[in-house]
N, C-alpha and C. Protein backbone atom coordinates (compact mmCIF):
# COMPACT_ATOMS: atom_id res chain seq x y z
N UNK A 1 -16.18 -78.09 -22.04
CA UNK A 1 -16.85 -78.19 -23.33
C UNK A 1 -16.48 -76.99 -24.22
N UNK A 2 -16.54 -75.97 -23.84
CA UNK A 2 -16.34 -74.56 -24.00
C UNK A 2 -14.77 -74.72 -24.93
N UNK A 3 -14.03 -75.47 -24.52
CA UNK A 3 -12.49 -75.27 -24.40
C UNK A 3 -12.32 -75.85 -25.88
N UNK A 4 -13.11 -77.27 -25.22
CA UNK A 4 -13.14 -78.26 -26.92
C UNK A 4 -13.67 -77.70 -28.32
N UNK A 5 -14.74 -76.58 -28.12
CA UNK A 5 -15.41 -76.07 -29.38
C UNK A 5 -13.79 -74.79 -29.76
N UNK A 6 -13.55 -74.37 -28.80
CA UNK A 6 -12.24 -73.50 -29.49
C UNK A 6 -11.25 -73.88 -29.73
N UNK A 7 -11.16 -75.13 -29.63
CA UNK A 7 -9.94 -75.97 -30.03
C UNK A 7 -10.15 -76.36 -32.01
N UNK A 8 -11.59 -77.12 -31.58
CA UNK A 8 -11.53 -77.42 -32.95
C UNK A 8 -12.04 -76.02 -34.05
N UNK A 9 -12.18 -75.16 -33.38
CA UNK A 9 -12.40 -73.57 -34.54
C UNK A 9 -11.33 -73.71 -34.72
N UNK A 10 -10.29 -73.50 -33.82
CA UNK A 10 -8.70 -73.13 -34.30
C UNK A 10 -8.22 -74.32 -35.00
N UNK A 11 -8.32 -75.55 -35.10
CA UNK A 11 -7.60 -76.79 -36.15
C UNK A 11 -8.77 -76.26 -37.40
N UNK A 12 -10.22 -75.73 -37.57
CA UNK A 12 -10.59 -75.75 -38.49
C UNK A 12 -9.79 -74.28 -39.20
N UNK A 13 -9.73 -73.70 -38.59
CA UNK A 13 -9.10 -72.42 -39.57
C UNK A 13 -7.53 -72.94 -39.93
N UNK A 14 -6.90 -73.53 -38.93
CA UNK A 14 -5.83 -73.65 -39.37
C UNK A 14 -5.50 -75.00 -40.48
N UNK A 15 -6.52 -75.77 -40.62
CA UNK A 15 -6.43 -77.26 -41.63
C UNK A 15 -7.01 -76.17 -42.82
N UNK A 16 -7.98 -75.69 -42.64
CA UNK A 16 -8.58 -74.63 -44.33
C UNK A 16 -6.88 -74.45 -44.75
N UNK A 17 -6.37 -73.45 -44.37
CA UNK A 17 -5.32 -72.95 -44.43
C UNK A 17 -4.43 -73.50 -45.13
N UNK A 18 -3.93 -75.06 -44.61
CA UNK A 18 -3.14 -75.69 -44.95
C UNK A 18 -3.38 -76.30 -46.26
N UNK A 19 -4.87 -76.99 -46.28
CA UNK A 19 -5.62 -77.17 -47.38
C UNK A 19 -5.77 -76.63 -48.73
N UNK A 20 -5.87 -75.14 -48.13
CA UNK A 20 -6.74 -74.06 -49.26
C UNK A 20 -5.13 -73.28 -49.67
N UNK A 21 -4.02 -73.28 -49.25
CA UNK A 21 -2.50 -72.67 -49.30
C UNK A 21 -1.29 -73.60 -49.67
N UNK A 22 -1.04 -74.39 -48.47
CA UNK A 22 0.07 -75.09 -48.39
C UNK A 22 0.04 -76.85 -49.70
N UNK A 23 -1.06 -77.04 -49.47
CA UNK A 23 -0.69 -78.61 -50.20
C UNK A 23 -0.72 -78.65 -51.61
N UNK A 24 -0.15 -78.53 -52.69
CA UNK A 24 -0.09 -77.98 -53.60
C UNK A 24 -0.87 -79.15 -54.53
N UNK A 25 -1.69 -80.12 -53.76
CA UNK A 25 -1.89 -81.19 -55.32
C UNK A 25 -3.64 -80.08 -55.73
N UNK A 26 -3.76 -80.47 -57.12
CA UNK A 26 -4.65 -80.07 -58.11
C UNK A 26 -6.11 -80.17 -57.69
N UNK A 27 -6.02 -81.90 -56.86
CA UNK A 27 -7.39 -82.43 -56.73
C UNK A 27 -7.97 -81.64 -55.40
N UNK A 28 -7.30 -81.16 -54.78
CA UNK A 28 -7.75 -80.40 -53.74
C UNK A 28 -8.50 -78.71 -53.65
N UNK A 29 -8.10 -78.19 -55.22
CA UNK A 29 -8.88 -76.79 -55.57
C UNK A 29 -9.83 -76.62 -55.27
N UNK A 30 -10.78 -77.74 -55.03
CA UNK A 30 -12.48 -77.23 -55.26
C UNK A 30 -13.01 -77.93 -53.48
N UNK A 31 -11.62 -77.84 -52.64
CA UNK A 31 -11.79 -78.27 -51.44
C UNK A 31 -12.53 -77.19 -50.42
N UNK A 32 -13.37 -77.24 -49.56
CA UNK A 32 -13.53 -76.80 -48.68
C UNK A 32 -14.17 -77.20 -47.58
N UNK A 33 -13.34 -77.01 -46.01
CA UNK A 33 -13.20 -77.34 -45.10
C UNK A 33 -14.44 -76.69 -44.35
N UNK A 34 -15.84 -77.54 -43.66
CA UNK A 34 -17.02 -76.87 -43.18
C UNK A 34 -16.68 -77.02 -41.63
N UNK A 35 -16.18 -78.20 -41.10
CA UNK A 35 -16.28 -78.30 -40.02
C UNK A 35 -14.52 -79.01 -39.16
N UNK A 36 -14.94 -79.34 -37.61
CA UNK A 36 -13.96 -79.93 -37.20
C UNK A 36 -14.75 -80.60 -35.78
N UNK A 37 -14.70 -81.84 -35.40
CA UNK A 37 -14.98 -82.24 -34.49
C UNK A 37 -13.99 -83.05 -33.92
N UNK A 38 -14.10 -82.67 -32.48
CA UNK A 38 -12.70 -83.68 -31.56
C UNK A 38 -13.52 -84.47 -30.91
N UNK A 39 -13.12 -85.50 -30.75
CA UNK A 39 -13.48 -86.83 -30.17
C UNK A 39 -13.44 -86.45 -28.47
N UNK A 40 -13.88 -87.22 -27.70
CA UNK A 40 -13.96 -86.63 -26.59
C UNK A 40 -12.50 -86.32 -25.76
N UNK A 41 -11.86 -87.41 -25.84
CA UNK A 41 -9.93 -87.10 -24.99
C UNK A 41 -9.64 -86.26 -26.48
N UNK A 42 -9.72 -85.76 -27.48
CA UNK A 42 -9.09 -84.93 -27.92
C UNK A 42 -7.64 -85.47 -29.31
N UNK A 43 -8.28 -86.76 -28.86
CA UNK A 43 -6.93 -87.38 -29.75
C UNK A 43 -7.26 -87.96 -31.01
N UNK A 44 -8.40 -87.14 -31.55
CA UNK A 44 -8.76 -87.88 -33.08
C UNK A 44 -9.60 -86.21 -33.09
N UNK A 45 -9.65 -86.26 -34.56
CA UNK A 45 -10.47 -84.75 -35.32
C UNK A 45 -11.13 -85.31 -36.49
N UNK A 46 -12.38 -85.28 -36.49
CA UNK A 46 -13.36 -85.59 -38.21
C UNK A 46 -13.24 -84.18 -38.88
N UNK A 47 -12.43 -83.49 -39.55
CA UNK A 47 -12.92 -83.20 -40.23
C UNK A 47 -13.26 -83.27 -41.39
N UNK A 48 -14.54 -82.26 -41.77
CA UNK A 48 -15.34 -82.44 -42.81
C UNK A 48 -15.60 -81.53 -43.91
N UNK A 49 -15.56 -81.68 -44.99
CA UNK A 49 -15.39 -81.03 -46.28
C UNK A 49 -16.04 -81.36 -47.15
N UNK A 50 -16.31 -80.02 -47.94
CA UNK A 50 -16.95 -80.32 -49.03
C UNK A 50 -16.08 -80.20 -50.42
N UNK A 51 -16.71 -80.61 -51.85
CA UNK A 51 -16.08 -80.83 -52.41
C UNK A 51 -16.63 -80.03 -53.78
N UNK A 52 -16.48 -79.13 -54.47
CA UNK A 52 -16.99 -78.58 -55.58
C UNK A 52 -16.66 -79.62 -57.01
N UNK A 53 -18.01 -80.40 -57.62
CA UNK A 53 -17.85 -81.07 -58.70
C UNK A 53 -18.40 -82.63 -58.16
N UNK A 54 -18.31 -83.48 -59.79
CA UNK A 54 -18.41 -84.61 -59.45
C UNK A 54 -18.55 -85.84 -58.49
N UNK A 55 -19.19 -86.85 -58.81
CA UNK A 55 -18.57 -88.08 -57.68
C UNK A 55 -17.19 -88.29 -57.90
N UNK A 56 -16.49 -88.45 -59.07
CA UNK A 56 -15.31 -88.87 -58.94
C UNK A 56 -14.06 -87.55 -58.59
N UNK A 57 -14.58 -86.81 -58.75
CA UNK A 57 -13.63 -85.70 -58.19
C UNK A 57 -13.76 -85.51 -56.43
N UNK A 58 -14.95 -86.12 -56.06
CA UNK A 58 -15.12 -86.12 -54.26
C UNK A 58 -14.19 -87.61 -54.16
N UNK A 59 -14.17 -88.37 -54.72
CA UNK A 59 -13.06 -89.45 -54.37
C UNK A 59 -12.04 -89.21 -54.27
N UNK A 60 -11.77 -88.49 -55.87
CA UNK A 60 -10.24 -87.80 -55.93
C UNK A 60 -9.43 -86.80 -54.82
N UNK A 61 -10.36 -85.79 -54.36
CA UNK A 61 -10.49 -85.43 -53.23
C UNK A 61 -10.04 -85.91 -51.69
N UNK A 62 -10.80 -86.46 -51.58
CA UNK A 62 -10.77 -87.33 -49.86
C UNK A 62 -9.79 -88.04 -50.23
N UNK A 63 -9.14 -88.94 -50.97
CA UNK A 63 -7.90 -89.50 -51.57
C UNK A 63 -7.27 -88.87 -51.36
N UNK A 64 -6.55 -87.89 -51.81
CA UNK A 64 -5.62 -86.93 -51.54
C UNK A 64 -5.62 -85.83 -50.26
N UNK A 65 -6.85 -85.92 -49.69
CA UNK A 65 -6.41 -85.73 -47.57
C UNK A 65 -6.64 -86.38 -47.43
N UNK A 66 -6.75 -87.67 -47.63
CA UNK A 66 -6.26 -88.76 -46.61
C UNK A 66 -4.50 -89.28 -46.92
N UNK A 67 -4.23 -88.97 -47.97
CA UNK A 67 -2.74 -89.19 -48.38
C UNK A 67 -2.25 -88.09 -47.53
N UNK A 68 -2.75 -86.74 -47.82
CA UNK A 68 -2.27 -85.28 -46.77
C UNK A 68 -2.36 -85.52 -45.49
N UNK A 69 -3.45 -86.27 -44.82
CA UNK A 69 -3.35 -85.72 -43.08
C UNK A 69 -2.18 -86.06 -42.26
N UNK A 70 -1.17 -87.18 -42.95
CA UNK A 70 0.03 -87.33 -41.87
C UNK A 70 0.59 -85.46 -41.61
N UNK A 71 0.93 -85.50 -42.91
CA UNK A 71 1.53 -83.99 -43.00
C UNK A 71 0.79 -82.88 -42.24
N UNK A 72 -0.29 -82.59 -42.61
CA UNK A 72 -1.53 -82.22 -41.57
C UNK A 72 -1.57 -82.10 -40.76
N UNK A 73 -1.55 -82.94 -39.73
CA UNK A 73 -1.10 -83.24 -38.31
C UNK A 73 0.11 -82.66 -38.22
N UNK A 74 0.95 -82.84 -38.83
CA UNK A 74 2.56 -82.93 -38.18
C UNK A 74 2.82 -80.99 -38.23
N UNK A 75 1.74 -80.70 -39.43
CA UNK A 75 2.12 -78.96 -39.38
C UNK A 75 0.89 -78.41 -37.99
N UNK A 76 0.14 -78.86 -37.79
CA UNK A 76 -0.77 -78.14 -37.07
C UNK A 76 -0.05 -78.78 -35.47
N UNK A 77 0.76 -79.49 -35.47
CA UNK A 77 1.82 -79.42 -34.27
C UNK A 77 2.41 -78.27 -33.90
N UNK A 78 3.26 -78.24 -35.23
CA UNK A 78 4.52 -77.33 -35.52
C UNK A 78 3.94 -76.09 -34.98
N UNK A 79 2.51 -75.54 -35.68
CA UNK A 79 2.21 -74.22 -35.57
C UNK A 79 1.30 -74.36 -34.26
N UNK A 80 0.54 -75.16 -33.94
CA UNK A 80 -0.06 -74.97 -32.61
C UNK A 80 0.67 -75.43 -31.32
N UNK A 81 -0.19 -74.64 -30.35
CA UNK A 81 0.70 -75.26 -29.05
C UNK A 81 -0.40 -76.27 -28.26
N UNK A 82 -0.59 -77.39 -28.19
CA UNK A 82 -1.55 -77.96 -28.43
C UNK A 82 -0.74 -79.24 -27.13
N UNK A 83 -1.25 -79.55 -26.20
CA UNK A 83 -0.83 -80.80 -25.41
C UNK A 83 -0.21 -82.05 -26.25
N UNK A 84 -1.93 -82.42 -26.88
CA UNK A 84 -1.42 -83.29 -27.93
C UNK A 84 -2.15 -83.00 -29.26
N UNK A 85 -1.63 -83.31 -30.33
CA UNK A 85 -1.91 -83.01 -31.73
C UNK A 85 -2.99 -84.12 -32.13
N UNK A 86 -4.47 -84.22 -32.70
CA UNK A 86 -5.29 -84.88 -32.74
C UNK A 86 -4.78 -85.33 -34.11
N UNK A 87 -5.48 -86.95 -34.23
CA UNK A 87 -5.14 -87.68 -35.34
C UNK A 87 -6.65 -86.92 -36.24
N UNK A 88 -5.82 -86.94 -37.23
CA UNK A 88 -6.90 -86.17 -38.75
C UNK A 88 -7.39 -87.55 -39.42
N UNK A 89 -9.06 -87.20 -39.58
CA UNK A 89 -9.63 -87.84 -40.31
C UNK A 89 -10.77 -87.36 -41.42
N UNK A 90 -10.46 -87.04 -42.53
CA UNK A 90 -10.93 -86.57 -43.97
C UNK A 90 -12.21 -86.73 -43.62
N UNK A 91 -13.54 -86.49 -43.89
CA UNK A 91 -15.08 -86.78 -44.06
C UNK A 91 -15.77 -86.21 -44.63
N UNK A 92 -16.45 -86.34 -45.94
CA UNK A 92 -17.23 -85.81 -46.81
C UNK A 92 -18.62 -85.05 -45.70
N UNK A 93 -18.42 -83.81 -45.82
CA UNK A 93 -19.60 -83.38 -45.46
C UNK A 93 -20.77 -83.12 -46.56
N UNK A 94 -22.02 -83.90 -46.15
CA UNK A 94 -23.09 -84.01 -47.10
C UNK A 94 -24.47 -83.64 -46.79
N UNK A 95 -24.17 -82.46 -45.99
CA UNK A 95 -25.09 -81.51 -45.00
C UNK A 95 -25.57 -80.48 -46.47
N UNK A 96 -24.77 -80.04 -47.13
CA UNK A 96 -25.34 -79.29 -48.49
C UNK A 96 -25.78 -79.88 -49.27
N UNK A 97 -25.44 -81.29 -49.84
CA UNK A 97 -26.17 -81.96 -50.50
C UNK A 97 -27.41 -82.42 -50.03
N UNK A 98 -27.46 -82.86 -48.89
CA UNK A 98 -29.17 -82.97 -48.19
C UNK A 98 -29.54 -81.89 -48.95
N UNK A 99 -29.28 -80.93 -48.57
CA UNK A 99 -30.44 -79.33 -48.22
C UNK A 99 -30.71 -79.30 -50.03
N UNK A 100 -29.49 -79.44 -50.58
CA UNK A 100 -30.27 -79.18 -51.99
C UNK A 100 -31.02 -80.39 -51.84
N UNK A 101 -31.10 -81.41 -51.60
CA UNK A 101 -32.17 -82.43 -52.06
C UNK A 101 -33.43 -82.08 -51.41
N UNK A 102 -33.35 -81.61 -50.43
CA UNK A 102 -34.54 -81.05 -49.83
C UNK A 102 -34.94 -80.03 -50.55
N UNK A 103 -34.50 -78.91 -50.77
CA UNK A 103 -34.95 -77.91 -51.69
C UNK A 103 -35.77 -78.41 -52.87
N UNK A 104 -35.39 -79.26 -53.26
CA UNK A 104 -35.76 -80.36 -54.49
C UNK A 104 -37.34 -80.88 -54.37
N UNK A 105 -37.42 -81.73 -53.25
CA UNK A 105 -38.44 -81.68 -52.86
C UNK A 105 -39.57 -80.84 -52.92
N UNK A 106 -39.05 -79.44 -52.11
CA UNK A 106 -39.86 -78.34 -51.86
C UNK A 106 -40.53 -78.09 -53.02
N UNK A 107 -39.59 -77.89 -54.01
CA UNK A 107 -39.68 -77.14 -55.19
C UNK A 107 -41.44 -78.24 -56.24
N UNK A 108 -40.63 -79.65 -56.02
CA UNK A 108 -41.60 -80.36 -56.47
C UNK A 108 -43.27 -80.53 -56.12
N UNK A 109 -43.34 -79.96 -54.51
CA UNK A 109 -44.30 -80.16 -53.63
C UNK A 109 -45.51 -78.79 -54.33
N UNK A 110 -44.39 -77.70 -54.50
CA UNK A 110 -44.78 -76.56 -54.32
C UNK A 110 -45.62 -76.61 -56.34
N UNK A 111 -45.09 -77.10 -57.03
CA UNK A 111 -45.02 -77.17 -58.34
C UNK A 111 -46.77 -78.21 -58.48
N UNK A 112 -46.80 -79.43 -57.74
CA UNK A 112 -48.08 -80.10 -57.30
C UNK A 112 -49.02 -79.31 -56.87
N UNK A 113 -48.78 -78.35 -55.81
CA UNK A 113 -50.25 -77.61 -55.46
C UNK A 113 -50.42 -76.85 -56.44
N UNK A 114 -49.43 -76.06 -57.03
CA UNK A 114 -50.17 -74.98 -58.19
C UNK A 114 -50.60 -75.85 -59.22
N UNK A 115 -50.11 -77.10 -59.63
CA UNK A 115 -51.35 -77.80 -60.56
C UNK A 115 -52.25 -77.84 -59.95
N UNK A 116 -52.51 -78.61 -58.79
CA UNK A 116 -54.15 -78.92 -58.17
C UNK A 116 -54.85 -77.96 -58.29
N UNK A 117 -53.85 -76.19 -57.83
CA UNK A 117 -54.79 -75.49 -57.72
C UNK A 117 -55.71 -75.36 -58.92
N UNK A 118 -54.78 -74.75 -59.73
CA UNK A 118 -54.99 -74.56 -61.51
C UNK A 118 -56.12 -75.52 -62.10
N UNK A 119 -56.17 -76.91 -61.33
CA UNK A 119 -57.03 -78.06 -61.71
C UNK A 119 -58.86 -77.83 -61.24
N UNK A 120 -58.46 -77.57 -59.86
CA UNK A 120 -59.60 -77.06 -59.02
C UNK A 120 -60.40 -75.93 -60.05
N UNK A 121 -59.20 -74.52 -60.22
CA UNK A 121 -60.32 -74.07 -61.23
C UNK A 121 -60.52 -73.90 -61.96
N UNK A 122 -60.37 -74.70 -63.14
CA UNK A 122 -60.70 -75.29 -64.16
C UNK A 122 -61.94 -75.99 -64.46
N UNK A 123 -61.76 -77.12 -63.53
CA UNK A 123 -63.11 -78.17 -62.94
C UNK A 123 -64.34 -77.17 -62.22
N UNK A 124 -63.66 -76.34 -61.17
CA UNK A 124 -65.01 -75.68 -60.45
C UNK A 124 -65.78 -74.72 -60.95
């Protein structure tokens, strides 16, 4: 298990890399790479990214690594020494967007008691 979590640190630093350096298209600037998960034999990778901006710029995005991961793969061969090279799969990570929506919440919850309170003494 141990082996598998340092496998996919090392494809996640090394896909940022390729991502955030090597692939030169436009739609990919506001890319960033949160995670990497390997499937259990090792022969598939989710990773997951976030995307700075819009809905249609997160399309534009994942569009263009999913057009990138052949290449992807074929460099994280080249540079790793790896048995076998896991197939890349793009995935919107939407672990930050929760949390702001949750925050959201909070914020609203928290905004309700100080009316009630404010209401309470007013009325009392």
């Amino acid at each position: 298990m141990r082996r598998k979590e340092r496998t996919a640190d090392t494809l996640k630093e090394e896909i940022a890399q390729l991502v955030g350096y090597e692939l030169e298209d436009p739609r990919l600037a506001m890319v960033t790479v949160t995670d990497v998960r390997l499937s259990a034999d090792k022969r598939a990778a989710r990773v997951y990214v976030t995307v700075a901006g819009d809905e249609e710029e997160h399309k534009s995005a994942l569009a263009a690594l999913k057009h990138a991961a052949p290449y992807v793969r074929k460099q994280l061969g080249l540079s790793l020494n790896l048995p076998r090279t896991p197939e890349i799969h793009f995935v919107r990570d939407r672990v930050e967007e929760e949390g702001e929506r949750v925050d959201q919440l909070l914020q609203e919850i928290e905004r309700e008691w100080e009316m009630k309170g404010k209401e309470e003494d007013i009325s009392g």
